[in-house]
C-alpha atoms as a PDB file:
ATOM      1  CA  UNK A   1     -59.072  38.289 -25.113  1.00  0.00           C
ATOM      2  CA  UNK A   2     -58.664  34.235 -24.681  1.00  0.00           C
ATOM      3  CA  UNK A   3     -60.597  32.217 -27.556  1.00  0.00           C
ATOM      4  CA  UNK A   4     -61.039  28.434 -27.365  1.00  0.00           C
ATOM      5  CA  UNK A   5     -61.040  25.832 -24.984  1.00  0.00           C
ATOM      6  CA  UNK A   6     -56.813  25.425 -24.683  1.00  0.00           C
ATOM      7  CA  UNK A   7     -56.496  28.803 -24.281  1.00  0.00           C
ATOM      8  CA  UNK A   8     -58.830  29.649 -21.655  1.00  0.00           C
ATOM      9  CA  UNK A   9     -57.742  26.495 -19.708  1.00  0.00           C
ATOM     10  CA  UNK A  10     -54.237  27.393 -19.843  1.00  0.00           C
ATOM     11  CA  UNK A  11     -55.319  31.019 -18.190  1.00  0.00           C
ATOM     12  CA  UNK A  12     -56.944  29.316 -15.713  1.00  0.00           C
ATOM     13  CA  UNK A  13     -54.334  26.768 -14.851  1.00  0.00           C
ATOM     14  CA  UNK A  14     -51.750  29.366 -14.850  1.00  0.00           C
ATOM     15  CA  UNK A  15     -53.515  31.546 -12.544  1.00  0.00           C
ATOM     16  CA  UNK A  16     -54.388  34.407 -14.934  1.00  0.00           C
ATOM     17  CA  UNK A  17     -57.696  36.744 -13.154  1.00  0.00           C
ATOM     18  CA  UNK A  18     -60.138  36.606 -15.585  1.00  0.00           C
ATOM     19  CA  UNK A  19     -62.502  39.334 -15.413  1.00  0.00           C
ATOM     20  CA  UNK A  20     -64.911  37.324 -17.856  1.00  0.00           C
ATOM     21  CA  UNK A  21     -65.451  34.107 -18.884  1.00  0.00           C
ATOM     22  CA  UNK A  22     -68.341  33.309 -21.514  1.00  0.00           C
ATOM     23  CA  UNK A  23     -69.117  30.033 -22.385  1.00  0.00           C
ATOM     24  CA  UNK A  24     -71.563  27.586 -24.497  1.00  0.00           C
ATOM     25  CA  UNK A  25     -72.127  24.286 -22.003  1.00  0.00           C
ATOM     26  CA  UNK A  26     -73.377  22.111 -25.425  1.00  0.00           C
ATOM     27  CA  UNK A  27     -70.499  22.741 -27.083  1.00  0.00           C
ATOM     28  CA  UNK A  28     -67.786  22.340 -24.486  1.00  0.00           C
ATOM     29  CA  UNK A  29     -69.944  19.101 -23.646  1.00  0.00           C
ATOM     30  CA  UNK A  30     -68.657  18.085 -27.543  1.00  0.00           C
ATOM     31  CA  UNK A  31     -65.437  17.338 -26.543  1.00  0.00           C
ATOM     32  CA  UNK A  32     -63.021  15.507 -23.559  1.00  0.00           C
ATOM     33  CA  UNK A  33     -60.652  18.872 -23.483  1.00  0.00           C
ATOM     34  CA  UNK A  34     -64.289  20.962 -23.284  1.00  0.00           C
ATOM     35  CA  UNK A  35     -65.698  18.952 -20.765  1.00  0.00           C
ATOM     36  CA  UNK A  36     -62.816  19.308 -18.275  1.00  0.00           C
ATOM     37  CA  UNK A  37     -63.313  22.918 -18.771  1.00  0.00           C
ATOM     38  CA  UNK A  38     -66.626  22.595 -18.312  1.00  0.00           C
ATOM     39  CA  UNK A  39     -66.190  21.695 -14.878  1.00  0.00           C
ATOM     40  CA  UNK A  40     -63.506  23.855 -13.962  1.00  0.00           C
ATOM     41  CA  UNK A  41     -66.394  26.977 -15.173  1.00  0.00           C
ATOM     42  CA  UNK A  42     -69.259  25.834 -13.093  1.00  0.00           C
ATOM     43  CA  UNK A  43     -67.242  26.381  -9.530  1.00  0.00           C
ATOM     44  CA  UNK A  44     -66.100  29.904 -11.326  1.00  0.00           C
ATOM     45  CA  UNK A  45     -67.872  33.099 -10.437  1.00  0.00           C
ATOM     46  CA  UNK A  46     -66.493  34.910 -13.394  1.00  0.00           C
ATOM     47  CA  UNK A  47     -67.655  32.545 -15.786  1.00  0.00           C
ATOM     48  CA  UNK A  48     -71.548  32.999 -17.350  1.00  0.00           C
ATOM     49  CA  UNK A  49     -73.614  30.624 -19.267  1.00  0.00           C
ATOM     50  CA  UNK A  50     -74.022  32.002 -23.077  1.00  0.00           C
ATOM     51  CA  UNK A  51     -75.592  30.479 -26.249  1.00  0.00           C
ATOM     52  CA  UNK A  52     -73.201  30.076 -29.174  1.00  0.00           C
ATOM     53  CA  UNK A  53     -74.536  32.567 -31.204  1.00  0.00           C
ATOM     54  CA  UNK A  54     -73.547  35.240 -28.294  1.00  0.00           C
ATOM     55  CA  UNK A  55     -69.716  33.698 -28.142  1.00  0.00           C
ATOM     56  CA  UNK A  56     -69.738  33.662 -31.662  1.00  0.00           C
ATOM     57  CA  UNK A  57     -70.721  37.446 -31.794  1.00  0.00           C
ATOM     58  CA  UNK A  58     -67.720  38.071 -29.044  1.00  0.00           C
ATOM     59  CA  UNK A  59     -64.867  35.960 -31.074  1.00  0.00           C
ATOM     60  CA  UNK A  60     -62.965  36.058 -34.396  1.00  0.00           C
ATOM     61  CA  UNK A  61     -62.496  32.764 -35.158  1.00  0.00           C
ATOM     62  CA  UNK A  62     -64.609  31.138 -37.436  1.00  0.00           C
ATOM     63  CA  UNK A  63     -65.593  28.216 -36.006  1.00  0.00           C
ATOM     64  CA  UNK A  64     -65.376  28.817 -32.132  1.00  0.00           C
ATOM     65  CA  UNK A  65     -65.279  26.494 -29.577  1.00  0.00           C
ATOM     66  CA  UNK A  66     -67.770  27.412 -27.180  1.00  0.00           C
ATOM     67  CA  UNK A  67     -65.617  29.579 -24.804  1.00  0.00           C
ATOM     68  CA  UNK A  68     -64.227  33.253 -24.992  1.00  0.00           C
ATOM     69  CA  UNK A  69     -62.341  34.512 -21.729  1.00  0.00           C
ATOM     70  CA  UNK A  70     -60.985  38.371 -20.997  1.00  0.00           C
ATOM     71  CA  UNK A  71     -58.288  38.180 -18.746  1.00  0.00           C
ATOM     72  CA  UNK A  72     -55.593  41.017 -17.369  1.00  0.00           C
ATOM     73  CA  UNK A  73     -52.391  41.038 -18.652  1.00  0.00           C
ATOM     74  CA  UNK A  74     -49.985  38.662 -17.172  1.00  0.00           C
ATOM     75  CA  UNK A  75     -47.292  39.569 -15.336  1.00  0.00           C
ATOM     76  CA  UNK A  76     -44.409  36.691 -15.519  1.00  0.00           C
ATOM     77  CA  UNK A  77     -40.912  37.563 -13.925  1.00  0.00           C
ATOM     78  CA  UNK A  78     -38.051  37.362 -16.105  1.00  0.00           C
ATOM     79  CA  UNK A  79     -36.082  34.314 -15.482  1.00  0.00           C
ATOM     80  CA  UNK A  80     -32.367  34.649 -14.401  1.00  0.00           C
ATOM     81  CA  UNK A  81     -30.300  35.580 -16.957  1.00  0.00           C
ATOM     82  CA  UNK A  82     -29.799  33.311 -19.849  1.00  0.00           C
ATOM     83  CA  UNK A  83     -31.859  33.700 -23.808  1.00  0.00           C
ATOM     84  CA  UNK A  84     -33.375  37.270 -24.172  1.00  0.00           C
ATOM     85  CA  UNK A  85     -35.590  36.997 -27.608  1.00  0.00           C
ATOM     86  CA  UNK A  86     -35.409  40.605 -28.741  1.00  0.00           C
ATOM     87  CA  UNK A  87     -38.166  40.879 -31.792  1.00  0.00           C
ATOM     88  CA  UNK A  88     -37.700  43.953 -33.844  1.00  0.00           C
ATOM     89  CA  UNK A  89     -40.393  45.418 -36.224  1.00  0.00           C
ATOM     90  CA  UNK A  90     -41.799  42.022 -36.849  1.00  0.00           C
ATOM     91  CA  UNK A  91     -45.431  42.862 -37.890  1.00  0.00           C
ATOM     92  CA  UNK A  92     -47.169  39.748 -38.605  1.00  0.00           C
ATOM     93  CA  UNK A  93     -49.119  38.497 -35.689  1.00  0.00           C
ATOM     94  CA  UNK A  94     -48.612  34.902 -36.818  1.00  0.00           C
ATOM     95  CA  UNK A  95     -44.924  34.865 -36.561  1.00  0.00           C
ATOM     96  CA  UNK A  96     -44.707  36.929 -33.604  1.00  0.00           C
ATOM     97  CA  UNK A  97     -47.071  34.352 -31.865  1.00  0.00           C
ATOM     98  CA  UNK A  98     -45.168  31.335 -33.548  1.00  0.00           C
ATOM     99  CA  UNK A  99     -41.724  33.192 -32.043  1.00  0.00           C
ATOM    100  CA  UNK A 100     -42.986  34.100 -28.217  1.00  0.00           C
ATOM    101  CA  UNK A 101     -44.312  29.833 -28.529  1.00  0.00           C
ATOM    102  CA  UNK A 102     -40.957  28.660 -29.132  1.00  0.00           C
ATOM    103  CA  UNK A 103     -39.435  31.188 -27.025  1.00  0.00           C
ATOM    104  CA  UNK A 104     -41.572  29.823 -24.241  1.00  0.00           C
ATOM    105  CA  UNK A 105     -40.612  25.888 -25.575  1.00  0.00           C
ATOM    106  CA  UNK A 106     -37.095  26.737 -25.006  1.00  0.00           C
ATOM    107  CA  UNK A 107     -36.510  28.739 -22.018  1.00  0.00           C
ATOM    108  CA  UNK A 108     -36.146  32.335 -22.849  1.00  0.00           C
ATOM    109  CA  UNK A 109     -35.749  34.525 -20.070  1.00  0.00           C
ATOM    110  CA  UNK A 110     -37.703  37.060 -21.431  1.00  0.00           C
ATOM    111  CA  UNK A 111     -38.864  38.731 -24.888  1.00  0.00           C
ATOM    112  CA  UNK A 112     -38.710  42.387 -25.790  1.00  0.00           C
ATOM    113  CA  UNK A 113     -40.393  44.102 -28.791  1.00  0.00           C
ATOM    114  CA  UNK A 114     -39.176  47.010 -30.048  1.00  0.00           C
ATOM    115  CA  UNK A 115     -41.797  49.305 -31.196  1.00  0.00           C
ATOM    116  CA  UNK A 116     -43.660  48.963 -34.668  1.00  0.00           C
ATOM    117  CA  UNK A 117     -43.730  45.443 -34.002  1.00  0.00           C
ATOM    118  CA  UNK A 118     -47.612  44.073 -33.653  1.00  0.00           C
ATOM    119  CA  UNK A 119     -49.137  44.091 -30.400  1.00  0.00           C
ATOM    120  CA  UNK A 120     -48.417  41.179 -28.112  1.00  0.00           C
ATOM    121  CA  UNK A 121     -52.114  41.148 -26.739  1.00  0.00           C
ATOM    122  CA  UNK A 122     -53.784  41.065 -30.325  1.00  0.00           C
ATOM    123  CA  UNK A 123     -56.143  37.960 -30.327  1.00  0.00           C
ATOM    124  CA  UNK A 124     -54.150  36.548 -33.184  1.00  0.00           C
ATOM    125  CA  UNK A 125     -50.700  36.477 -31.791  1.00  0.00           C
ATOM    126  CA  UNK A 126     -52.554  35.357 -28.321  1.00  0.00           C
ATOM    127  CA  UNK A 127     -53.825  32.622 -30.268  1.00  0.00           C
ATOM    128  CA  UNK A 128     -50.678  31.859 -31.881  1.00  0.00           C
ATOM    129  CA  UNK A 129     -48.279  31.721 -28.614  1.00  0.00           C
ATOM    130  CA  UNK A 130     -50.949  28.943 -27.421  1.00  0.00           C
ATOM    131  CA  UNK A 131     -50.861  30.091 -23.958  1.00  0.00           C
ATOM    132  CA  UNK A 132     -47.028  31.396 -24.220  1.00  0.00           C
ATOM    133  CA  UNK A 133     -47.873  34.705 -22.422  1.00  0.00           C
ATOM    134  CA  UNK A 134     -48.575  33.175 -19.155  1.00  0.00           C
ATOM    135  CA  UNK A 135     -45.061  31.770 -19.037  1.00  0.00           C
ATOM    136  CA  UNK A 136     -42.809  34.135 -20.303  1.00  0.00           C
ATOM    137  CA  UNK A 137     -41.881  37.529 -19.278  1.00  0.00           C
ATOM    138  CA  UNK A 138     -42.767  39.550 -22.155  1.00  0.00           C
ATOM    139  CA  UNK A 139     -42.381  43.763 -22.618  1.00  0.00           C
ATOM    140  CA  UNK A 140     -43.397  45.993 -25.967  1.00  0.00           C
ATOM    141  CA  UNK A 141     -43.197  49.109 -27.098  1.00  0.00           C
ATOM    142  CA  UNK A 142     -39.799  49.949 -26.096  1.00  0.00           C
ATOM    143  CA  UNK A 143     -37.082  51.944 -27.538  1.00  0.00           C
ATOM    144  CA  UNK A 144     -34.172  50.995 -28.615  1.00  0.00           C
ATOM    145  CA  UNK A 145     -32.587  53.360 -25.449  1.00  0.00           C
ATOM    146  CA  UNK A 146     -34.768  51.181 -23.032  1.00  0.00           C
ATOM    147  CA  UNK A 147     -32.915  47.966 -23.964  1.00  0.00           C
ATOM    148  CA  UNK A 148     -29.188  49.082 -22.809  1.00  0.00           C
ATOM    149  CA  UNK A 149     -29.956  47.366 -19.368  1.00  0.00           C
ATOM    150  CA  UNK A 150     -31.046  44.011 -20.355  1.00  0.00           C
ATOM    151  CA  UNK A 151     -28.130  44.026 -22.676  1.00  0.00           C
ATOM    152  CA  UNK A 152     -25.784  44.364 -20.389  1.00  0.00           C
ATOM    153  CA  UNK A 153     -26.368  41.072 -19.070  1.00  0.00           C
ATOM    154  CA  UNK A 154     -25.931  39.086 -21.797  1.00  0.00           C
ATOM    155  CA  UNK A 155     -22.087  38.053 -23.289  1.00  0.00           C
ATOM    156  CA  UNK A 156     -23.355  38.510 -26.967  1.00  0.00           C
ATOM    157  CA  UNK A 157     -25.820  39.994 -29.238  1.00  0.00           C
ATOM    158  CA  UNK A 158     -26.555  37.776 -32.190  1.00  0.00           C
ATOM    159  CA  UNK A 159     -28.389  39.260 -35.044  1.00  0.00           C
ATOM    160  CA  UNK A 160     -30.038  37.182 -37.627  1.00  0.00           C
ATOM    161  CA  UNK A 161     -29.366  38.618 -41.282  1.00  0.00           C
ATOM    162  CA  UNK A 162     -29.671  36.198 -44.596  1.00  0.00           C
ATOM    163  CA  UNK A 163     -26.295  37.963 -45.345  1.00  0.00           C
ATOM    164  CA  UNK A 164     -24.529  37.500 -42.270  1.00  0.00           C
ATOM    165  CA  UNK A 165     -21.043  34.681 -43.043  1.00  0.00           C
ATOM    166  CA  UNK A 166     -21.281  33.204 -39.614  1.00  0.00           C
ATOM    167  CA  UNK A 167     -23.894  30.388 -39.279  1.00  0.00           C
ATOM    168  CA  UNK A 168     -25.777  29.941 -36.228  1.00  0.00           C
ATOM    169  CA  UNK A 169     -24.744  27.078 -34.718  1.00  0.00           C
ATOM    170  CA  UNK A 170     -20.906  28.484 -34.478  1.00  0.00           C
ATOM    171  CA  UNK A 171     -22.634  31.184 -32.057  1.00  0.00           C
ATOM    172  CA  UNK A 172     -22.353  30.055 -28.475  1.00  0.00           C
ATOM    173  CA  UNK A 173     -25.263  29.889 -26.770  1.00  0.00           C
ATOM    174  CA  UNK A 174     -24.347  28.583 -23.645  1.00  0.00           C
ATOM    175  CA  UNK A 175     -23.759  31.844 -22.032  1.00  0.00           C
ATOM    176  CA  UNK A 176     -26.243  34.304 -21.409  1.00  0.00           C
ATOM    177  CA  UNK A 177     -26.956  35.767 -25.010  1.00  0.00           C
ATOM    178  CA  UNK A 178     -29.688  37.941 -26.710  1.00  0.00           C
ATOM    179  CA  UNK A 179     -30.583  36.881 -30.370  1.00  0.00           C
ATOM    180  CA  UNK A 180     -32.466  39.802 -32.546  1.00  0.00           C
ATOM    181  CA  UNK A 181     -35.412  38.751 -35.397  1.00  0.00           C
ATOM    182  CA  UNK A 182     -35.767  42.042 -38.157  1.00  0.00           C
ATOM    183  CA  UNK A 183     -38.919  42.865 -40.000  1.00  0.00           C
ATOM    184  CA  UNK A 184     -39.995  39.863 -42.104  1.00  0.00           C
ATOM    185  CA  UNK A 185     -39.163  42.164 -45.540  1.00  0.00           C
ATOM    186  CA  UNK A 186     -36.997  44.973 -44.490  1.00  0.00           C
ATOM    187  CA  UNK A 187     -35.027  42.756 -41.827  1.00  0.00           C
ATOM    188  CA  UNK A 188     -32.548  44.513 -39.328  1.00  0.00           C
ATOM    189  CA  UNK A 189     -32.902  48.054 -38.864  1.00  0.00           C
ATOM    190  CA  UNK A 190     -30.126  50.583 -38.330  1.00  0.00           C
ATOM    191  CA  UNK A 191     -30.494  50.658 -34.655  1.00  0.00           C
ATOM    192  CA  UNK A 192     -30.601  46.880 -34.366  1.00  0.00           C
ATOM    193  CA  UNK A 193     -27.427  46.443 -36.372  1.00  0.00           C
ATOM    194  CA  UNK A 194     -26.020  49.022 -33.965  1.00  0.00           C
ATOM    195  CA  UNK A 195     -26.665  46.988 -30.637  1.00  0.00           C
ATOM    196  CA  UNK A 196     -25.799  43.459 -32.597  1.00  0.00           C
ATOM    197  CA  UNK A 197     -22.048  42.323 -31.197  1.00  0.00           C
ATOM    198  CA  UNK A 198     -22.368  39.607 -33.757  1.00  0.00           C
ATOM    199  CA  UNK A 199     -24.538  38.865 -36.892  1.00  0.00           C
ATOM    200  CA  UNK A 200     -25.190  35.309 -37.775  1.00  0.00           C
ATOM    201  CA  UNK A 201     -27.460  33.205 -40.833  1.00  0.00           C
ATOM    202  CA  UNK A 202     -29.138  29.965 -41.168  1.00  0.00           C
ATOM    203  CA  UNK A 203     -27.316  28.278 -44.310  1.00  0.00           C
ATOM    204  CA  UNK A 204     -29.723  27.055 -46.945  1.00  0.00           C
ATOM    205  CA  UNK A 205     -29.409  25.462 -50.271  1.00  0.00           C
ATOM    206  CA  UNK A 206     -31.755  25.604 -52.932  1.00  0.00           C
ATOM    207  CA  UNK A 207     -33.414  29.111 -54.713  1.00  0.00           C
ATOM    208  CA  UNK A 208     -34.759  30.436 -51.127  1.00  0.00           C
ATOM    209  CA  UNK A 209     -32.994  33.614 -49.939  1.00  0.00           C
ATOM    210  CA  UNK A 210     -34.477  33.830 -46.561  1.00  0.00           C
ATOM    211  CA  UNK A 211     -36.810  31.886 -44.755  1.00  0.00           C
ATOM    212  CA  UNK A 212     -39.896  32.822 -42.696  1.00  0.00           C
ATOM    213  CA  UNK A 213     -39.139  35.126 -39.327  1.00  0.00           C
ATOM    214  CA  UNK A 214     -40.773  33.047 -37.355  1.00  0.00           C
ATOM    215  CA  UNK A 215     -39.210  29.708 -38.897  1.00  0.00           C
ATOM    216  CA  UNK A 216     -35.666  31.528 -38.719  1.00  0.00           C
ATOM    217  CA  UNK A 217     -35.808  32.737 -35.089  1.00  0.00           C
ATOM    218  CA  UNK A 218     -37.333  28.776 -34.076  1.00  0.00           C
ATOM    219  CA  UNK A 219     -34.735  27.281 -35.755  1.00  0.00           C
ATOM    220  CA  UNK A 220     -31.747  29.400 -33.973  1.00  0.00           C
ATOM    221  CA  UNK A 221     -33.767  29.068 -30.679  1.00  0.00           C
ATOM    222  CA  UNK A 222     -34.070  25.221 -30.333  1.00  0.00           C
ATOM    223  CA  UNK A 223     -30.336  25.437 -31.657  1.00  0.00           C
ATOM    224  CA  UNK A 224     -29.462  27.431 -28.403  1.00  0.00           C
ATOM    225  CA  UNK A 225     -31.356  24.628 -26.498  1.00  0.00           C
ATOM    226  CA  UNK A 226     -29.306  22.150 -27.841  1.00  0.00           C
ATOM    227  CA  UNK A 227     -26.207  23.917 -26.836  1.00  0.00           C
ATOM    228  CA  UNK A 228     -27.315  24.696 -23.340  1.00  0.00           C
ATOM    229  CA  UNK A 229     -28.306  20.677 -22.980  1.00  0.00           C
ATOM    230  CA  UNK A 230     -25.655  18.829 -24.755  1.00  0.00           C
ATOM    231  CA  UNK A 231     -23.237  20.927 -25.255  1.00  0.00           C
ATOM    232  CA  UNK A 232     -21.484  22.807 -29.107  1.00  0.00           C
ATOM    233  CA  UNK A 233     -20.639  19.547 -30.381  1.00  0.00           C
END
């Protein structure tokens, strides 16, 4: 399910099939973004004229925006090897939808969730990623078995763990690596730790012991864009 007017113009633009597209013409008319959508919707024979009060009754959001969109799930090919973003247990859709968003900002090849994390296709994370799973190849539900092959592409594993003496910049990113985000309170599990060649922290001052799992895994991300730009230095 696709809620709001960026996210059911990034479906279209990316080619996603809709099956469904319901929308309110007065209130997409309320804005620039909605009335570019607008016109994209009346050449669209999945699309269907609706009054708010029906796309209210189909969303979750509070205040929607006049547009609600089912779509099938994308199918993106992983890129060649490089980033894998391997998210383990993390349950909260927010930060799994803040993580696949700057996975996507970055370049990751492709994301893999190990089961008991949230599902990928949950309106909130949707929402969250901001149009993320049309660009990036993304897989769930898997074991930790099932990850052996993509792991054998990569040089390292980097796991991130508050306790962990090597910080994440001395990691080098520049060759094809695979970083692991734990649970946001129980972090790594055993298996994870298992599979992890390397485990690396973000070092903090100041009374926090840990930081957000979505903030953590951005911040080592965008530091493994750096790298693979400019260089370790």
């Amino acid at each position: 399910m696709l809620e709001g007017v960026r996210l059911v113009t990034d479906a279209l633009n990316s080619g996603a099939a809709c099956t469904l597209i319901l929308y309110a013409p007065e209130q997409l008319q309320s804005t620039e973004a909605g009335q570019h959508l607008l016109t994209q919707l009346s050449s669209d024979n999945s699309a269907l004229m609706a009054t708010p009060q029906v796309i209210a009754a189909a969303t979750e959001t509070v205040h929607p925006q006049g547009v609600v969109a089912l779509a099938h799930y994308p199918e993106v090919a992983p890129e060649k090897p490089g980033i894998v973003l391997i998210i383990d247990r993390v349950q909260d859709p927010g930060n799994v939808g803040t993580l696949l968003r700057s996975a996507e900002a970055v370049g990751v090849a492709t994301v893999l969730c190990v089961r008991g994390t949230v599902d990928l296709y949950s309106p909130k994370v949707v929402r969250a990623a901001m149009g993320a799973h049309f660009r990036v190849a993304l897989e769930q539900d898997l074991i930790w078995d099932s990850l052996a092959d993509h792991l054998m592409l990569v040089d390292h594993t980097y796991a991130a763990d508050a306790d962990a003496t090597m910080p994440y910049y001395a990691a080098d990113w520049r060759q094809p690596s695979a970083l692991i985000i734990g649970n946001e309170t129980q972090g790594l599990g055993d298996e994870a730790r298992t599979y992890a060649t390397k485990l690396i922290s973000i070092p903090m001052q100041g009374s926090a012991d840990s930081l957000n799992a979505a903030v953590a895994g951005s911040i080592v991300l965008f530091e493994a864009l750096r790298q693979r730009s400019l260089g370790r230095s």
